[in-house]
Protein backbone atom coordinates (compact mmCIF):
# COMPACT_ATOMS: atom_id res chain seq x y z
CA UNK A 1 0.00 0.00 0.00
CA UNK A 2 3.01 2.39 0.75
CA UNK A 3 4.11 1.70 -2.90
CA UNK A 4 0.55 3.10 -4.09
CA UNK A 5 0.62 6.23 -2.04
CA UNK A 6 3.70 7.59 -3.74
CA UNK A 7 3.64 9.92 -6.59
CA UNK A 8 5.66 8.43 -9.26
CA UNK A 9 6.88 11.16 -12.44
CA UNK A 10 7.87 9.88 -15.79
CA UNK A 11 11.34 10.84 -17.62
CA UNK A 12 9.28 12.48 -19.83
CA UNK A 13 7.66 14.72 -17.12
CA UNK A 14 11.24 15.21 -15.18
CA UNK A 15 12.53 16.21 -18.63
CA UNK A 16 10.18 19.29 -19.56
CA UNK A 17 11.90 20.51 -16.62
CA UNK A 18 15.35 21.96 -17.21
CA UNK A 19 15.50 25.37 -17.03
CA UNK A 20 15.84 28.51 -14.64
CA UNK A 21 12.59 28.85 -13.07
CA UNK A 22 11.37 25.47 -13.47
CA UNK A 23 14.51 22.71 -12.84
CA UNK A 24 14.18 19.73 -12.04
CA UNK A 25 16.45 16.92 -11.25
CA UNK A 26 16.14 12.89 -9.90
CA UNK A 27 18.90 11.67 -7.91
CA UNK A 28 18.75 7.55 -6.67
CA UNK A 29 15.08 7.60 -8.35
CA UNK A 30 14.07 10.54 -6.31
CA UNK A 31 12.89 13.60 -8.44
CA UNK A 32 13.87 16.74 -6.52
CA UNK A 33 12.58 20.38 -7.83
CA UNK A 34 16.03 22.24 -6.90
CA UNK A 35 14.61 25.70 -8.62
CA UNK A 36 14.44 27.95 -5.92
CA UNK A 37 17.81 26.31 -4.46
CA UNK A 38 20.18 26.64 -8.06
CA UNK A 39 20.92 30.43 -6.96
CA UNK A 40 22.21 29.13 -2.93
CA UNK A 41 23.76 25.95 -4.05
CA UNK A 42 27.41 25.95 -3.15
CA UNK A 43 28.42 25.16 -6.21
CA UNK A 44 26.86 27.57 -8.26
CA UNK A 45 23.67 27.14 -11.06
CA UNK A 46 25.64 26.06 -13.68
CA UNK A 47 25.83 22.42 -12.62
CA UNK A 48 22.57 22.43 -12.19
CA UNK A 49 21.30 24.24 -14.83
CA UNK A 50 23.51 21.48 -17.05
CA UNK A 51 21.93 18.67 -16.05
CA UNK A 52 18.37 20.23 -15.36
CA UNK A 53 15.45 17.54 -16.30
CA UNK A 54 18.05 14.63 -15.38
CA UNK A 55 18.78 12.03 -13.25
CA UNK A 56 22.21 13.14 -12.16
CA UNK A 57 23.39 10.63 -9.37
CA UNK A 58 26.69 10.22 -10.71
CA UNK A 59 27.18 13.40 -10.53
CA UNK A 60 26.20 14.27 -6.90
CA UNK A 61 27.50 11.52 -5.58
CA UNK A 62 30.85 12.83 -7.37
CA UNK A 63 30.64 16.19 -5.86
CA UNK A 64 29.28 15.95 -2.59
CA UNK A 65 30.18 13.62 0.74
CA UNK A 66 27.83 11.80 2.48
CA UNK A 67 26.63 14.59 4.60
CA UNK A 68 24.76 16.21 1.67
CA UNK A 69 22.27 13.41 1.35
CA UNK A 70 20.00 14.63 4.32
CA UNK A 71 19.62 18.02 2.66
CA UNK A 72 17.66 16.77 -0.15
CA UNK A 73 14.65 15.58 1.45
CA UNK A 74 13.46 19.55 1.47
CA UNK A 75 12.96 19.37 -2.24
CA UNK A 76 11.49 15.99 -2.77
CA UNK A 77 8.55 15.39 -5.33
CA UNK A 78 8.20 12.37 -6.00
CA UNK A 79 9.96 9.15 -7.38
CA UNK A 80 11.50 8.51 -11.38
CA UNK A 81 8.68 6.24 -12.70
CA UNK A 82 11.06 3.03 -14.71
CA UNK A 83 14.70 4.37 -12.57
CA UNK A 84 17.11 1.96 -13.75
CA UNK A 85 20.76 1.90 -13.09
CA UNK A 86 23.19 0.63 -15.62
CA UNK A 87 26.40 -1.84 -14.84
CA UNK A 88 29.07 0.92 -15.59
CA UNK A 89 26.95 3.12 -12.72
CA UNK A 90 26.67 0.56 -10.47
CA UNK A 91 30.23 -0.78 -10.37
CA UNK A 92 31.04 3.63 -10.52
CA UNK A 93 29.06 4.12 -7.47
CA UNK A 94 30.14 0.57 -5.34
CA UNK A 95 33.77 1.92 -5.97
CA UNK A 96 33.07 5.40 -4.73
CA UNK A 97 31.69 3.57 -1.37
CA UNK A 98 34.68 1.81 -0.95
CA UNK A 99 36.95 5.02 -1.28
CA UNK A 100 34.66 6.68 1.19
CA UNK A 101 34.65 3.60 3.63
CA UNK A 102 38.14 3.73 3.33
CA UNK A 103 38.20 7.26 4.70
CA UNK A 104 40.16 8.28 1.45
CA UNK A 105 38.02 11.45 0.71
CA UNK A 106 38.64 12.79 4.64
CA UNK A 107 42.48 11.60 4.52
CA UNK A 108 44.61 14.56 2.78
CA UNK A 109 47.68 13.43 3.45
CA UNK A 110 51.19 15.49 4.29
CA UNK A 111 51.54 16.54 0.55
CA UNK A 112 49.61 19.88 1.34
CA UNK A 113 52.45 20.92 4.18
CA UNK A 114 55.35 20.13 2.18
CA UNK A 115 53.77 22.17 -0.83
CA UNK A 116 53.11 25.37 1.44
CA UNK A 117 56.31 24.84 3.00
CA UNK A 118 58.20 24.74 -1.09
CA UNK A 119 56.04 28.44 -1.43
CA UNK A 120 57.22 29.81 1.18
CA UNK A 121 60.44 29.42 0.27
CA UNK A 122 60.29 29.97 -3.30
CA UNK A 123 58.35 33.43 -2.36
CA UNK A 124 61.56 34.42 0.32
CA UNK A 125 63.68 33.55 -2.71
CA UNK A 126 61.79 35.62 -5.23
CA UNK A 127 61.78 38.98 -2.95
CA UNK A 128 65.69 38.24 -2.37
CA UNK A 129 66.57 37.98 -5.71
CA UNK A 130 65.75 41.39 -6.49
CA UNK A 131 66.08 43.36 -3.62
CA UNK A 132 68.95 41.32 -1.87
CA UNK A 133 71.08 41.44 -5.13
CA UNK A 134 72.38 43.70 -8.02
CA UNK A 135 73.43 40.81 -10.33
CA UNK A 136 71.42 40.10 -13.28
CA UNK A 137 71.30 36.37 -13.31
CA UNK A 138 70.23 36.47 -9.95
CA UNK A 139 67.13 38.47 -10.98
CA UNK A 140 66.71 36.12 -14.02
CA UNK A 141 66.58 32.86 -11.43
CA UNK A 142 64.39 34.88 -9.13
CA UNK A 143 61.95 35.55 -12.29
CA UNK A 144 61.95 31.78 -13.13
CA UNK A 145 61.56 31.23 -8.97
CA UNK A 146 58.39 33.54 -9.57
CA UNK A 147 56.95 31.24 -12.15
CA UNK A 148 57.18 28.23 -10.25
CA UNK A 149 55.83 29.75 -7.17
CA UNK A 150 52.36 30.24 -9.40
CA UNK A 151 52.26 27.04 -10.79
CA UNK A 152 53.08 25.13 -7.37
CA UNK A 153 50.26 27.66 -6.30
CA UNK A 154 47.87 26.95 -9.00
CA UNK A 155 47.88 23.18 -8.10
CA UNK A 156 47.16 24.03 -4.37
CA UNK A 157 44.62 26.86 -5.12
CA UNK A 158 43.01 24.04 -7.61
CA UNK A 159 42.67 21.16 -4.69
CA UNK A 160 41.46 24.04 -2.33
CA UNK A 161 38.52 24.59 -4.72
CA UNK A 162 37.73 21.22 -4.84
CA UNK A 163 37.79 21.43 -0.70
CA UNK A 164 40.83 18.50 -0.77
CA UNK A 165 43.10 20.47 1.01
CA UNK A 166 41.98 21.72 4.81
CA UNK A 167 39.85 19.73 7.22
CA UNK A 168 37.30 22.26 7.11
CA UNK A 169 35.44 24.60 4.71
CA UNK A 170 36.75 27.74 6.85
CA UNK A 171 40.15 27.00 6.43
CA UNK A 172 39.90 26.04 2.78
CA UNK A 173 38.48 29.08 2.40
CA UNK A 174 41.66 30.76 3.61
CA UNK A 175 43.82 28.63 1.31
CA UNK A 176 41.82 29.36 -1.57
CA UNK A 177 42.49 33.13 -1.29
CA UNK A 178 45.95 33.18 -0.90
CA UNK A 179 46.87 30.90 -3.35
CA UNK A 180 44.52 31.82 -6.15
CA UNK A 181 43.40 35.77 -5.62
CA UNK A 182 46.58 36.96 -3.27
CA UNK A 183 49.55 35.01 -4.76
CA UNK A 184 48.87 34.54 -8.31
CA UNK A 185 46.17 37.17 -9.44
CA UNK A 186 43.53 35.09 -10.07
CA UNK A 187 40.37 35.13 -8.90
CA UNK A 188 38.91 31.86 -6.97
CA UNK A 189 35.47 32.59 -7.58
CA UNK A 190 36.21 32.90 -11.60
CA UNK A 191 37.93 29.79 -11.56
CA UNK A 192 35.94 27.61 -9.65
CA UNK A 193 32.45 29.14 -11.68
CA UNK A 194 34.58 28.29 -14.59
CA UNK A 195 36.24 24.60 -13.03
CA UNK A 196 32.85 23.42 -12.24
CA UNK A 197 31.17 24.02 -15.83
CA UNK A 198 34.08 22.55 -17.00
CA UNK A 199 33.94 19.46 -14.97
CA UNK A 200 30.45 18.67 -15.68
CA UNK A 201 30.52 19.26 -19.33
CA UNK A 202 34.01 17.30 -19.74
CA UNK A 203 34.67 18.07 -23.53
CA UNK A 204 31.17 19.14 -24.58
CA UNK A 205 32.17 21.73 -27.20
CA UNK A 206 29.20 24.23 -26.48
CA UNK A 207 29.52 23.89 -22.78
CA UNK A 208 32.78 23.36 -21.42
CA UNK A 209 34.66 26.57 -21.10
CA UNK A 210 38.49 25.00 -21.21
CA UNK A 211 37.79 24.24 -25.01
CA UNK A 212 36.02 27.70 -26.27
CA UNK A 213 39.39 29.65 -27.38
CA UNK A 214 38.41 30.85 -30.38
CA UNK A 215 39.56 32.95 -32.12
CA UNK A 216 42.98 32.00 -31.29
CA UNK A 217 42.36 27.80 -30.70
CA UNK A 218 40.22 25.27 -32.74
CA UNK A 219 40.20 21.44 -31.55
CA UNK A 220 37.65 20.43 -33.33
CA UNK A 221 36.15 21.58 -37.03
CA UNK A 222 32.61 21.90 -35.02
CA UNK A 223 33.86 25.39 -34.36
CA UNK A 224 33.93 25.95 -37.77
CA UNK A 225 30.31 26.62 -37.75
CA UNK A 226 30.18 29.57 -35.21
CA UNK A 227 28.88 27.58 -32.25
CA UNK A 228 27.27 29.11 -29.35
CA UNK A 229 29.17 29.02 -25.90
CA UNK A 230 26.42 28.05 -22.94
CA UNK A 231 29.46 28.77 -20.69
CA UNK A 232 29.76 32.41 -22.18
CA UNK A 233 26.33 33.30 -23.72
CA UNK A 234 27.66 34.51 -27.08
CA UNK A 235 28.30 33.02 -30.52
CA UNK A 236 31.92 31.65 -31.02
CA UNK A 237 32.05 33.22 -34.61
CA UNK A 238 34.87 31.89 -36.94
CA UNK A 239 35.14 35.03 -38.89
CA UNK A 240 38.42 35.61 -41.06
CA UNK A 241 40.29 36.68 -38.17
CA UNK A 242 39.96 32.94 -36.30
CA UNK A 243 40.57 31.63 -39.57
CA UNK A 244 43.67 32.98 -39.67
CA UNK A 245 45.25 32.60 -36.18
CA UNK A 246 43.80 28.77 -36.37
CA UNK A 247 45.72 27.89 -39.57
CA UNK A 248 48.63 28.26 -38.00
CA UNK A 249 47.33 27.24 -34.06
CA UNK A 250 50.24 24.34 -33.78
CA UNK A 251 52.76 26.94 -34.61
CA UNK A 252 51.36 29.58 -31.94
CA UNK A 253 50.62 26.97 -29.64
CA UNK A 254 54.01 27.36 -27.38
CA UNK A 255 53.94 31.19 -27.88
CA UNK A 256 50.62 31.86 -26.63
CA UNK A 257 50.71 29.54 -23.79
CA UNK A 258 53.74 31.46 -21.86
CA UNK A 259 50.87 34.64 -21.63
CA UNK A 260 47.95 32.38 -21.12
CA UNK A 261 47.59 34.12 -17.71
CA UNK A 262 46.80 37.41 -19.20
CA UNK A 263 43.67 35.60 -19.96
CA UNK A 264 42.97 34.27 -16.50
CA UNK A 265 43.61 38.20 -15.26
CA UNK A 266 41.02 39.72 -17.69
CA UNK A 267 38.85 36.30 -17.02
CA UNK A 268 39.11 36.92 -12.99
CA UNK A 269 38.51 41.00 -13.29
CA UNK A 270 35.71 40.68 -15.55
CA UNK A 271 33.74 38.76 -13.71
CA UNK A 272 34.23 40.84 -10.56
CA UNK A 273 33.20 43.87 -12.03
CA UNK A 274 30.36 42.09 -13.68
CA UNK A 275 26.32 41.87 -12.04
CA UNK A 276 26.57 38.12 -11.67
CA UNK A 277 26.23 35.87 -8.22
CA UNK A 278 30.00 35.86 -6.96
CA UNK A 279 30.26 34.65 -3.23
CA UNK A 280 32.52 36.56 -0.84
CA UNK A 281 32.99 39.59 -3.57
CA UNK A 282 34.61 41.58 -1.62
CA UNK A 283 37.34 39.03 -0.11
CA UNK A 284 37.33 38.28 -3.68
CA UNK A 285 38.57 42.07 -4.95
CA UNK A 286 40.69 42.61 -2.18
CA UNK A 287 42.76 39.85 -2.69
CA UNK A 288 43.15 41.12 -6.39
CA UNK A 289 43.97 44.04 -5.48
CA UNK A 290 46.65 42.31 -2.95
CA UNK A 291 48.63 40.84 -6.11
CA UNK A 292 48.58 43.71 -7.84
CA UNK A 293 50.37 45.89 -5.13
CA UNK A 294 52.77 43.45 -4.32
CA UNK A 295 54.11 42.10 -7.24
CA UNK A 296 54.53 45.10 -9.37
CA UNK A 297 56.41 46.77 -6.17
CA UNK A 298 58.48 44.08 -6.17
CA UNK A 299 59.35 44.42 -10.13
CA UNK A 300 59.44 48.41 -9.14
CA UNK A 301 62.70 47.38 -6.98
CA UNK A 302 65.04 46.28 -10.45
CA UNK A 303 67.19 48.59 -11.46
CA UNK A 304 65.50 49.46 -15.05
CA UNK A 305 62.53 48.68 -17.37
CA UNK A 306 64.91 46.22 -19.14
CA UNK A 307 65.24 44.10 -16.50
CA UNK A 308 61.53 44.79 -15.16
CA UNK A 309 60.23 43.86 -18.87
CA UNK A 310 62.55 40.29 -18.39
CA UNK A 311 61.34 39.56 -15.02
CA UNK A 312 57.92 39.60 -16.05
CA UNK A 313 58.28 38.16 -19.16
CA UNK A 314 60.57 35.03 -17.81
CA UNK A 315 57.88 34.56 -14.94
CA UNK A 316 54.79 34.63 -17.33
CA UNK A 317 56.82 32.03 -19.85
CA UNK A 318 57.79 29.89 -16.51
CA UNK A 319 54.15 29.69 -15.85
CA UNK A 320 53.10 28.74 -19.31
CA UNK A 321 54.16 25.03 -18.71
CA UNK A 322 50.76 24.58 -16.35
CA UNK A 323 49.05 26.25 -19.04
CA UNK A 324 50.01 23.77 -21.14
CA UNK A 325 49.81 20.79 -18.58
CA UNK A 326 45.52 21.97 -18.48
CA UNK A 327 45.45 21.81 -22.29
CA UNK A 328 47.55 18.03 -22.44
CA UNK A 329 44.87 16.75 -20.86
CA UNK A 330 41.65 17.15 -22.67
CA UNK A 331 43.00 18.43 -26.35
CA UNK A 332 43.42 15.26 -27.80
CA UNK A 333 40.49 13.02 -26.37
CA UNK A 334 36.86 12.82 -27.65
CA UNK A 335 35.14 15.56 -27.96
CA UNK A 336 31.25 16.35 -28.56
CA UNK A 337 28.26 19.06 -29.07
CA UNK A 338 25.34 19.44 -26.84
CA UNK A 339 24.12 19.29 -23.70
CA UNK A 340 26.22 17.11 -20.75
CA UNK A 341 24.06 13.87 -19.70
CA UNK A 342 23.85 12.65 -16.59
CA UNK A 343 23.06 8.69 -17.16
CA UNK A 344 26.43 8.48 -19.07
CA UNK A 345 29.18 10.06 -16.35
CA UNK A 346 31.84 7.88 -16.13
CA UNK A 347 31.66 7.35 -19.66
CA UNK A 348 32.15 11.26 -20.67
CA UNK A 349 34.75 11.53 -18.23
CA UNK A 350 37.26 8.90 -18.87
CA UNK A 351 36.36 9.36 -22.63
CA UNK A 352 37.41 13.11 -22.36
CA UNK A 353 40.39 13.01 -20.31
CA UNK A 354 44.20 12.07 -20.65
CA UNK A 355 46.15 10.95 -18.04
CA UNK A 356 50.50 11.66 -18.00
CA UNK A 357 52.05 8.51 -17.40
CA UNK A 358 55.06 9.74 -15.15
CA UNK A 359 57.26 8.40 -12.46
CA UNK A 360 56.58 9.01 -8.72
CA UNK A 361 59.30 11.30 -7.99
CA UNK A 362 57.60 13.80 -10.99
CA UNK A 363 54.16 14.48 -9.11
CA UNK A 364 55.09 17.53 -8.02
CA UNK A 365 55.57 18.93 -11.44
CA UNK A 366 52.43 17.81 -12.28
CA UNK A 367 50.46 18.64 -9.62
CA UNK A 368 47.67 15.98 -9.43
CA UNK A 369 46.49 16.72 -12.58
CA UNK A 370 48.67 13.80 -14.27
CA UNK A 371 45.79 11.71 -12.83
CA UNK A 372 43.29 13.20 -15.00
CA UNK A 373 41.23 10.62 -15.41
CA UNK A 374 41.27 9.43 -11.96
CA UNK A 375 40.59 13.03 -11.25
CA UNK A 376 37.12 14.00 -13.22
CA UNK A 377 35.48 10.36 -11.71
CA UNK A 378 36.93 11.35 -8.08
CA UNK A 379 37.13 15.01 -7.67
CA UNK A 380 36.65 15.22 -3.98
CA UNK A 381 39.64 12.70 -3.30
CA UNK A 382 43.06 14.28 -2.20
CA UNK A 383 45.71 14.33 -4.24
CA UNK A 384 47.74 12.02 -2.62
CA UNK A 385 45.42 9.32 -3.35
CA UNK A 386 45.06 9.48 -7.13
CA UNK A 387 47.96 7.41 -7.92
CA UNK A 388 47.07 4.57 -5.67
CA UNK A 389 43.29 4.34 -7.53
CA UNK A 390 45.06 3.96 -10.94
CA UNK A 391 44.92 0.36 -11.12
CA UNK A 392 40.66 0.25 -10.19
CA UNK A 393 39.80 2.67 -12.86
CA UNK A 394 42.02 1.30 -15.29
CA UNK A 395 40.10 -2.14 -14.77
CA UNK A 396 36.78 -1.01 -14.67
CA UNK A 397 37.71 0.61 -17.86
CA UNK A 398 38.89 -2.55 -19.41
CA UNK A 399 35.72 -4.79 -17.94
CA UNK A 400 33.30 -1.76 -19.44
CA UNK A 401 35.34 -1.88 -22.45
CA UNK A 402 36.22 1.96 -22.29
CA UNK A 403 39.51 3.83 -23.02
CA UNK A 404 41.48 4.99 -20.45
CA UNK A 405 44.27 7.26 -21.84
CA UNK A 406 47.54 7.60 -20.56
CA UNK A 407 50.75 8.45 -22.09
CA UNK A 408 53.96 10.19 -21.46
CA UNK A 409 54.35 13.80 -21.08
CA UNK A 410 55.94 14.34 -24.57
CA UNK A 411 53.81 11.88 -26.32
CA UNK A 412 50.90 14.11 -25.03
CA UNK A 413 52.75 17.30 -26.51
CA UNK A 414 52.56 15.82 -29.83
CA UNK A 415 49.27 14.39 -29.69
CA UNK A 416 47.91 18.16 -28.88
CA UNK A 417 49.98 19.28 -31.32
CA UNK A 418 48.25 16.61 -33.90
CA UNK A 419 44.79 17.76 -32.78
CA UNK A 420 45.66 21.53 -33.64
CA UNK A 421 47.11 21.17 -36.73
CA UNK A 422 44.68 18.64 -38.41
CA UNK A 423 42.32 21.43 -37.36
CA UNK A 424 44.21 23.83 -38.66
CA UNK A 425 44.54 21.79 -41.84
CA UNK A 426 40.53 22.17 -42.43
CA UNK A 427 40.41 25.53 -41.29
CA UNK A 428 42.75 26.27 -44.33
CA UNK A 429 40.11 24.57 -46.58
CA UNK A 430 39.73 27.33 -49.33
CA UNK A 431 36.08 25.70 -49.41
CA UNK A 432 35.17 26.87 -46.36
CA UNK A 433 33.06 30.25 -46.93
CA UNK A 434 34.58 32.45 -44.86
CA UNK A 435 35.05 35.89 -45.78
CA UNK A 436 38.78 36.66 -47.27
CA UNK A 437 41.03 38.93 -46.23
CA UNK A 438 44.67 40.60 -47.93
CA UNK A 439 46.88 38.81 -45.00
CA UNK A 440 45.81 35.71 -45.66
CA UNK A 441 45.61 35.62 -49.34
CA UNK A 442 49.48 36.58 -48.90
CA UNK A 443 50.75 34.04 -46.83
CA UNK A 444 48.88 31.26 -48.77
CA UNK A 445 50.14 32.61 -51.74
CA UNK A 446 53.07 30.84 -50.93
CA UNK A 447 51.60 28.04 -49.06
């Protein structure tokens, strides 16, 4: 009789609902309407606005600890008429249990210390190289000291989004400002608004953020047809000018990486001057405005604007090899358009990401990310546990019959590379009708 009373909704029903003002989601065969919650949720709308009209257990249960289940009740409706599970989900979601059993989501390891410890130091180096010291190759070490401070700090202001690096949100908090807004210039609340959509829409070209370069990048021909960007609300035109600059994308590829963080900058400031929902603004500003008295003081202490225009340039270039670590690992794996689903997670995720096969002793170049794969399924588990999961997703990727992609660091440089410039092969199709222009008439004059 219990069964009867319950209000069962078909995917049909759950579906017509998946968008602001009316979003609905089913989580464990549960259908929850999360509309007036998408503008609180911790995470921001985005995630939910992704995989509105969905079941999206995989999902939750990737993002949120056990703690979050007793919050859901409040938004209850009713249960998915015909819920079914399938066998990669299950096996997914018994492994997740195990890690949590295991206490490996609560565990962060010593990892964290050691890297704090390595930035402090490499910070004390940085201000002594130019104000402790006249020579010029001192300067030029402290520059490239400067550039891996920010990457060491991007992988610790990355885990601190993802809450894997204090015991409590407070704390993580703390770590997340310093390390993203105060140290490096970048703003937290951009970058996890940005992480997140990423994360959920693992290599969906319309959705996922870490893909939409245009008019200077191209992985796919898709672009080719001036998409529109969900992340960014605008059309993704591929006028002459992305034409151009994507012809010749695994030439510029290097270049453009060493000032990829002039992007970030603009990315972090625009969104903090802009009207949408940022938590914390004003922590958020402040610790912008904290980088950029410090550092160019610092630069203000060489002796001329030679040496000022080399210690920002060698730091920026320094820092280019995380920009091209994020690119290694999702440039060369399957890509697609539309919407993110929710009944196909672990699918989309180890289909989209590459890991970098690398010895022990070379995590901390890598930061974590290396484990890509491991990563996107797990993204609440510390980074010191990644490695030791390697050989469980690799064989539930084998019984599934999935890929699970992992090479070396150079063989992942040239298999980016590969992606670019068959792109940039098509995008030089004189078939394509896109406008002409003088410069590149002249240059492919003479092929």
């Amino acid at each position: 009789m219990e069964e009867d009373k319950k209000k069962y909704i078909s995917n049909e029903e759950l579906q017509k609902h998946n968008k602001a003002g009316d979003l609905w989601i089913s989580i464990q065969g549960k259908v929850y309407d999360v509309t007036t919650w998408a503008e609180d949720h911790p995470g921001g709308d985005l995630p939910l606005l992704n995989l509105a009209g969905q079941d999206v257990t995989d999902a939750f249960i990737a993002y949120h600890p056990g703690t979050a289940w007793k919050y859901l009740d409040r938004f209850y409706i009713g249960h998915l008429d015909g819920y079914q599970v399938s066998d990669v989900s299950k096996d997914y979601r018994s492994l997740n249990s195990v890690f949590s059993k295991l206490g490996m989501f609560e565990k962060k390891g010593h990892g964290v210390f050691i890297s704090l410890t390595c930035m402090f130091m490499l910070f004390c180096l940085c201000i002594y190289g130019v104000i402790g010291s006249d020579n010029i190759w001192v300067h030029l070490a402290s520059a490239g000291f400067m550039g891996f401070l920010w990457i060491q700090s991007g992988w610790v202001g990355h885990d601190s989004g993802h809450y894997n690096v204090m015991t409590s949100p407070g704390y993580n908090r703390i770590a997340q400002l310093v390390t993203g807004n105060c140290l490096t210039g970048i703003s937290i609340g951009w970058w996890k608004r940005n992480h997140t959509a990423h994360h959920i829409a693992c290599n969906s070209l319309d959705f996922d953020p870490d893909l939409q370069h245009i008019p200077l990048f191209a992985v796919s021909s898709s672009f080719f047809d001036s998409i529109t960007s969900c992340y960014y609300d605008k059309k993704l035109n591929f006028d002459k000018f992305a034409r151009f600059f994507i012809s010749y994308q695994h030439y510029t590829f290097y270049p453009v990486m060493c000032f990829a963080r002039i992007n970030l900058f603009g990315q972090s400031i625009s969104l903090l001057l802009s009207k949408k929902k940022v938590p914390d603004r004003a922590q958020e500003i402040i610790g912008i405005l904290l980088f950029w008295t410090w550092y160019p003081i610092l630069v203000s202490f060489l002796p001329n604007w030679g040496e000022r225009l080399m210690y920002v340039l060698v730091s920026f270039s320094i820092t280019g090899l995380q920009h091209v670590q994020f690119t290694l690992n999702h440039f060369s794996t399957s890509v697609y358009v539309g919407k993110p689903t929710g009944n196909d997670w672990f699918q989309k995720q180890t289909m989209g990401s590459l890991d970098i096969a690398c010895p022990a002793w070379m995590d901390w170049f890598h930061g974590g990310l290396q484990f890509q794969v491991e990563h996107h399924l797990f993204p609440r588990l510390p980074r010191c546990h990644l490695r030791k999961i390697v050989p469980f997703v690799r064989d539930l990727c084998k019984k599934h019959n999935l890929p699970y992609n992992s090479v070396p660091f150079l063989e992942a440089n040239v298999l980016t590379l590969k992606t670019l410039k068959t792109a940039a092969m098509e995008a030089r199709d004189i078939t394509n009708p896109v406008p002409r222009n003088l410069l590149w008439e002249a240059v492919n004059t003479h092929g």
